[in-house]
Protein backbone atom coordinates (compact mmCIF):
# COMPACT_ATOMS: atom_id res chain seq x y z
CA UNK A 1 0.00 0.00 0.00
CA UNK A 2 1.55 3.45 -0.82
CA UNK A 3 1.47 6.55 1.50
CA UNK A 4 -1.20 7.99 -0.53
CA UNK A 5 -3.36 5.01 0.28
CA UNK A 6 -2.14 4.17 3.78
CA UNK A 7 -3.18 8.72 4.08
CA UNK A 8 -6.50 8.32 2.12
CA UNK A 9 -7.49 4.79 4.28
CA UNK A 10 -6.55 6.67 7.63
CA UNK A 11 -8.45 9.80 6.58
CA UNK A 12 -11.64 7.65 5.67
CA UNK A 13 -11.75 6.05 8.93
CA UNK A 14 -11.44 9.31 10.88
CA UNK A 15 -14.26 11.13 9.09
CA UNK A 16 -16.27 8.01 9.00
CA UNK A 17 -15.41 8.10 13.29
CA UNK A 18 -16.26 11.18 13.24
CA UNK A 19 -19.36 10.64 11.31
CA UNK A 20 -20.95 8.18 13.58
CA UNK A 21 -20.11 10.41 16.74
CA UNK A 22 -22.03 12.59 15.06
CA UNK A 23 -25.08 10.33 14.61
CA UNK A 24 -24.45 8.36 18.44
CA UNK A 25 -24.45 12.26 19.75
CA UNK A 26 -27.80 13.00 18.68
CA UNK A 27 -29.98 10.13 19.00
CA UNK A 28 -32.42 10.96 22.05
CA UNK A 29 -32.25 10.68 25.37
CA UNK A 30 -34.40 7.86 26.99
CA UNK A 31 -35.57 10.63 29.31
CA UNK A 32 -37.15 12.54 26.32
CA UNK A 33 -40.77 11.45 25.59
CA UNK A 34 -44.32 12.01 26.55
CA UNK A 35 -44.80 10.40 29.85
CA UNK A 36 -48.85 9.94 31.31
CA UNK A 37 -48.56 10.47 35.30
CA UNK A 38 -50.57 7.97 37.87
CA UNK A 39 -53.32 10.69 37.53
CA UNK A 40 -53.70 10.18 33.22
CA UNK A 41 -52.17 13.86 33.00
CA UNK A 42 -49.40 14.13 30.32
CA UNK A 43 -45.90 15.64 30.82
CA UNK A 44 -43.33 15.98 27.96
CA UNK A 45 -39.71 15.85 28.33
CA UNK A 46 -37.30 17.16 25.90
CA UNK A 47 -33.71 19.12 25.97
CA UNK A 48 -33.59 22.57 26.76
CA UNK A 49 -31.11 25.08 27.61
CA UNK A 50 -31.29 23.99 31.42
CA UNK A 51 -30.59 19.85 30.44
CA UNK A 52 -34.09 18.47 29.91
CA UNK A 53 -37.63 20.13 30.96
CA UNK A 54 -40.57 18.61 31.48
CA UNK A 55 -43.92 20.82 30.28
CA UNK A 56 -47.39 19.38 30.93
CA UNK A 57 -48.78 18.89 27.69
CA UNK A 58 -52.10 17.33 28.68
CA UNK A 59 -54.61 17.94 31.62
CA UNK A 60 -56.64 15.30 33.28
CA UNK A 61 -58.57 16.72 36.19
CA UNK A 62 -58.86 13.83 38.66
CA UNK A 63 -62.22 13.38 40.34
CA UNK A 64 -60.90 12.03 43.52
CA UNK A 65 -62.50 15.06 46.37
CA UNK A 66 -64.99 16.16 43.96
CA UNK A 67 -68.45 16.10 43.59
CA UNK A 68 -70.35 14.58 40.71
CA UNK A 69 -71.22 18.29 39.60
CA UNK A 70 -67.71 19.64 40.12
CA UNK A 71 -66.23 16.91 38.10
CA UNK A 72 -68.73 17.42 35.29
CA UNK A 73 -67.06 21.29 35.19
CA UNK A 74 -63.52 20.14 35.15
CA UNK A 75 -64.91 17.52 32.23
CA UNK A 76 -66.56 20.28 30.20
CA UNK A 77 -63.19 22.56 30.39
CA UNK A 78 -60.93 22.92 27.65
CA UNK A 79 -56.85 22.69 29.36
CA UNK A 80 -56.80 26.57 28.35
CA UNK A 81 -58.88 27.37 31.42
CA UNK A 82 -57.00 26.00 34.25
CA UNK A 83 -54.86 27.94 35.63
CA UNK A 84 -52.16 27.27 38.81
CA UNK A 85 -54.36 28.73 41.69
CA UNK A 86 -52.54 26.66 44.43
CA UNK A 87 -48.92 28.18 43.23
CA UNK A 88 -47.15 29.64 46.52
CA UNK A 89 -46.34 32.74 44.58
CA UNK A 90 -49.58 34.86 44.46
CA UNK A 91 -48.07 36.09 41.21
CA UNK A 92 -47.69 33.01 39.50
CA UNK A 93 -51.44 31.77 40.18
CA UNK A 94 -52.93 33.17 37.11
CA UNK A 95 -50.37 31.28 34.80
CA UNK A 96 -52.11 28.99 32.42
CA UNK A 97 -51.51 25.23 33.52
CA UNK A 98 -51.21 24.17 29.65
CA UNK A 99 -47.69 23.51 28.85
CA UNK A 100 -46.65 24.28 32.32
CA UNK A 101 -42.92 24.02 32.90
CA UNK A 102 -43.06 21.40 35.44
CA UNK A 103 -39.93 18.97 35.39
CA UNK A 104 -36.51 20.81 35.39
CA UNK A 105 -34.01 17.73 35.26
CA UNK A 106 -29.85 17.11 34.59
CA UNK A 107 -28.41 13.77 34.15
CA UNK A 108 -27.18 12.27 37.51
CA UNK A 109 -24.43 9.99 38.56
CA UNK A 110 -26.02 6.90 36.95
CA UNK A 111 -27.27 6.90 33.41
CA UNK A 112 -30.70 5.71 34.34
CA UNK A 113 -30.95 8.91 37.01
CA UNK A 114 -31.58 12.10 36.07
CA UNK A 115 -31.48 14.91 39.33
CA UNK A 116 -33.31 18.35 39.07
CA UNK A 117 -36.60 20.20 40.16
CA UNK A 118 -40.06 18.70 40.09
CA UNK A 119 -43.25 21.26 40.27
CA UNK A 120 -46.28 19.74 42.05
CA UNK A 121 -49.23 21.53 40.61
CA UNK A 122 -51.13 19.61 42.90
CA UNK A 123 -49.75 21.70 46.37
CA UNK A 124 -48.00 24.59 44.57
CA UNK A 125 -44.51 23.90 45.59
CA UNK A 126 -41.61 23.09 43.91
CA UNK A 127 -39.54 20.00 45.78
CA UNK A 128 -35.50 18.66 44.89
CA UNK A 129 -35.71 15.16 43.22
CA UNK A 130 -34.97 12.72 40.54
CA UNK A 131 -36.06 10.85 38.02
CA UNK A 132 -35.23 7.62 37.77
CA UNK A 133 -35.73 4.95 34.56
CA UNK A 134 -36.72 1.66 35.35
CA UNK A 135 -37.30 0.76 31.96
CA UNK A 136 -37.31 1.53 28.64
CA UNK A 137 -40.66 2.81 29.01
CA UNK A 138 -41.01 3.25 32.75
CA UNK A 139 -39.75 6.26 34.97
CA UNK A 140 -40.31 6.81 38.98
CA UNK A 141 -40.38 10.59 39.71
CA UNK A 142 -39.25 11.22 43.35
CA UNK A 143 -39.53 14.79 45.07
CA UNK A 144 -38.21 15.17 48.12
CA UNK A 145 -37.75 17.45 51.31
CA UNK A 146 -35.44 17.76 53.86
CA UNK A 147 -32.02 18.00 52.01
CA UNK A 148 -33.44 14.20 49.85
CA UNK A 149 -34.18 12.53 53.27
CA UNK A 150 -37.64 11.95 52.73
CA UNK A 151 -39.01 11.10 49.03
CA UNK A 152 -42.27 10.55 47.85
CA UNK A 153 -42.63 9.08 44.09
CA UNK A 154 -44.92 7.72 41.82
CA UNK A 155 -44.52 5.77 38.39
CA UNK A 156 -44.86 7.15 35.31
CA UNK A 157 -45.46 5.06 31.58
CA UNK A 158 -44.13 6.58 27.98
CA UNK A 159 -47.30 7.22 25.87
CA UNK A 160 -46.92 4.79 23.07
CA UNK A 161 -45.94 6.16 19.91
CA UNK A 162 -48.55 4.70 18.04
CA UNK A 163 -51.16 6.48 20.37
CA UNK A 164 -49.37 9.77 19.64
CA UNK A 165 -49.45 9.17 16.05
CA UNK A 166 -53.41 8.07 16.38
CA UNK A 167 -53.81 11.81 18.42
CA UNK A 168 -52.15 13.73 15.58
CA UNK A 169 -54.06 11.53 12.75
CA UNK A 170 -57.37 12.13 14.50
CA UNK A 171 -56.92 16.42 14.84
CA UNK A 172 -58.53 18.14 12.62
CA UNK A 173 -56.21 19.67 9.47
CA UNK A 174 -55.67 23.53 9.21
C-alpha cells in the first residue's frame, strides 16, 4: 500500500469516526418522551437550555374530592382554562396550567438517574428530586424534602408512539 493510500485509508476512517459520533451524539435521550402520570395527566420531556424540561402537555382533572357536579365542570373545560391557583407565589397563580414548565431535570451519577426540580401543581410547591428509569418505558419521579431525606414518588409510563401518532391523525387539518 503506498502513502497515498495508507493517508487516504486513515483519513476515511477518521471522518467516518467522526461521522458516527455525530449520529451516536444525537440520537435521544431515553428521558425525552411524553410520559402519562398515575393521575392520566401528560408531561413531555425534551432538551432545553437547562438539560431536559418537562412541560405538561395534557390535563386530566382527577375526580378524587370532587363532587359529581364539580367533576362534570372540570370535564366540560378545555386545558386553556385551568390555571395554577394553588402556586405559593400569588403572582404566578394566574399562569395557564397548559404547557406548564413542570420537570426541570440534569443527568445524575447513573445513566438511568436524572437529578433536578419537580413542580407539584397539585400543592403549589416546587420539591429537589430525581427521576429515575426503570425501563425503557417506565420512569419513577421522586420529590423530596429535607435536604433528599424523605421522598415521595410515583410511576410514570411513555405514551406509546402509536397512540401519539393516532392523536395527531385524528386532529382536525388547518
Amino acid at each position: 500500500m503506498s502513502l497515498v493510500q495508507l493517508t487516504m485509508v486513515c483519513w476515511l476512517g477518521v471522518a467516518g469516526l467522526a461521522m458516527a459520533q455525530t449520529d451516536a451524539s444525537q440520537l435521544a435521550s431515553p428521558i425525552e418522551g411524553v410520559w402519562r402520570a398515575q393521575l392520566l395527566s401528560e408531561v413531555t420531556i425534551q432538551v432545553c437550555e437547562l438539560g431536559y424540561c418537562g412541560f405538561l402537555t395534557t390535563i386530566v382533572v382527577p375526580s378524587e374530592g370532587l363532587s359529581p357536579e364539580e367533576a362534570a365542570a372540570a370535564a366540560s373545560m378545555s386545558p386553556d382554562e385551568f390555571f395554577d391557583y394553588r402556586n405559593e407565589d400569588p403572582t404566578l397563580r394566574n399562569r395557564p396550567m397548559q404547557d406548564l414548565h413542570m420537570l426541570t431535570l440534569r443527568p445524575g451519577d447513573k445513566p438511568t438517574i436524572f437529578d433536578g426540580e419537580i413542580y407539584n401543581p397539585q400543592d403549589g410547591k416546587t420539591y429537589s428530586g430525581y427521576v429515575e428509569l426503570t425501563g425503557p418505558d417506565t420512569m419513577r419521579l421522586n420529590g423530596c424534602v429535607l435536604y433528599n431525606v424523605i421522598c415521595r414518588g410515583e410511576d410514570w409510563v411513555r405514551v406509546p408512539q402509536a397512540e401519539l401518532d393516532a392523536r395527531l391523525e385524528a386532529q382536525p387539518q388547518q
